[in-house]
Protein backbone atom coordinates (compact mmCIF):
# COMPACT_ATOMS: atom_id res chain seq x y z
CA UNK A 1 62.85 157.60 207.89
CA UNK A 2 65.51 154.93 207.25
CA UNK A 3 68.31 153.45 209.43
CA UNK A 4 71.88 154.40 207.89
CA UNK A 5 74.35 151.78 208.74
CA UNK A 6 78.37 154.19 208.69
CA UNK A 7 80.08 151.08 208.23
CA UNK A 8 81.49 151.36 204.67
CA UNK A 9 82.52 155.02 206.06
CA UNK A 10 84.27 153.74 208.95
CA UNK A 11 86.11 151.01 207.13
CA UNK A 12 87.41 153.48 204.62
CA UNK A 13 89.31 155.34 207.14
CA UNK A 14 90.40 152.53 209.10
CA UNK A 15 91.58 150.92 205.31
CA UNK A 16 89.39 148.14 206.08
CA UNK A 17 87.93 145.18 203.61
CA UNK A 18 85.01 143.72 204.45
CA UNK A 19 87.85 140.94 205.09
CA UNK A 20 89.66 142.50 207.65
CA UNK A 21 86.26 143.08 209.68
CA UNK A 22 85.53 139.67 209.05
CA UNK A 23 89.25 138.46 210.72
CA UNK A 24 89.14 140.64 213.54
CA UNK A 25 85.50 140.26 214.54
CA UNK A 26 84.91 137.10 214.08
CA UNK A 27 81.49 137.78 212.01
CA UNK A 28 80.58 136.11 208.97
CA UNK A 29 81.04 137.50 206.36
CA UNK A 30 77.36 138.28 204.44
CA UNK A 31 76.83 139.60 207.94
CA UNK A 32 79.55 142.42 207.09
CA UNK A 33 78.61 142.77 203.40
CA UNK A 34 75.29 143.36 204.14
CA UNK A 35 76.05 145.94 206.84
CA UNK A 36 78.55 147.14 204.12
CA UNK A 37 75.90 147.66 201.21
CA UNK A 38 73.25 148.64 203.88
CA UNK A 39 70.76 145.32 202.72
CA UNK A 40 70.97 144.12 206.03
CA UNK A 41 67.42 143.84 207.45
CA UNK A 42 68.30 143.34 210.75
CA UNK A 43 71.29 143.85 213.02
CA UNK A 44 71.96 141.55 216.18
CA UNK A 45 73.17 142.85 219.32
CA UNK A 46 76.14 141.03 219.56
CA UNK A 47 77.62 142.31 216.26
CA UNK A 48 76.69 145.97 217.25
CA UNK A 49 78.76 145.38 220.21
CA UNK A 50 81.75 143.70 217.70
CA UNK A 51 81.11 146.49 215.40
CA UNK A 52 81.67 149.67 217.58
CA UNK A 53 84.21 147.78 219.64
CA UNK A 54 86.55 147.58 216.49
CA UNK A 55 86.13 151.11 214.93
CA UNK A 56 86.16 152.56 218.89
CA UNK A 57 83.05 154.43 218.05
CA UNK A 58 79.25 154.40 219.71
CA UNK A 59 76.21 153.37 218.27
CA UNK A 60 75.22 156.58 216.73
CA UNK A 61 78.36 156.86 215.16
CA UNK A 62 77.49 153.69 213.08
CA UNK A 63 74.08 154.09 212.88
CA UNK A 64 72.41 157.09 212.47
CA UNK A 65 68.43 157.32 211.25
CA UNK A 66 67.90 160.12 208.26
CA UNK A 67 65.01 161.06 206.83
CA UNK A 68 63.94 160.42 203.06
């Protein structure tokens, strides 16, 4: 099973850059470029919250786990 990070999905129909998440969430940016290109190893809390706060969406709508 892997973790499936949405993000790149979400940004496409918001017309995001990684950028704009960067401006408006205050994140740094290889924080959203890894979340972007799913290499991100780990995910802290506080940009979860950031994350699904700007798109207006829950957890499982940015993450979802899928089997391989």
């Amino acid at each position: 099973m892997k973790l499936k990070c949405n993000m790149s999905d979400l940004m496409g129909k918001s017309k995001m850059s990684i950028q704009d998440v960067c401006n408006r969430t205050g994140l740094a940016r290889n924080t959203v470029a890894k979340l972007y290109h799913e290499t991100a190893s780990r995910v802290d809390y506080e940009t979860i919250v950031k994350l699904c706060t700007l798109f207006d969406v829950s957890v499982g709508d940015l993450f979802e786990i899928i089997n391989e």
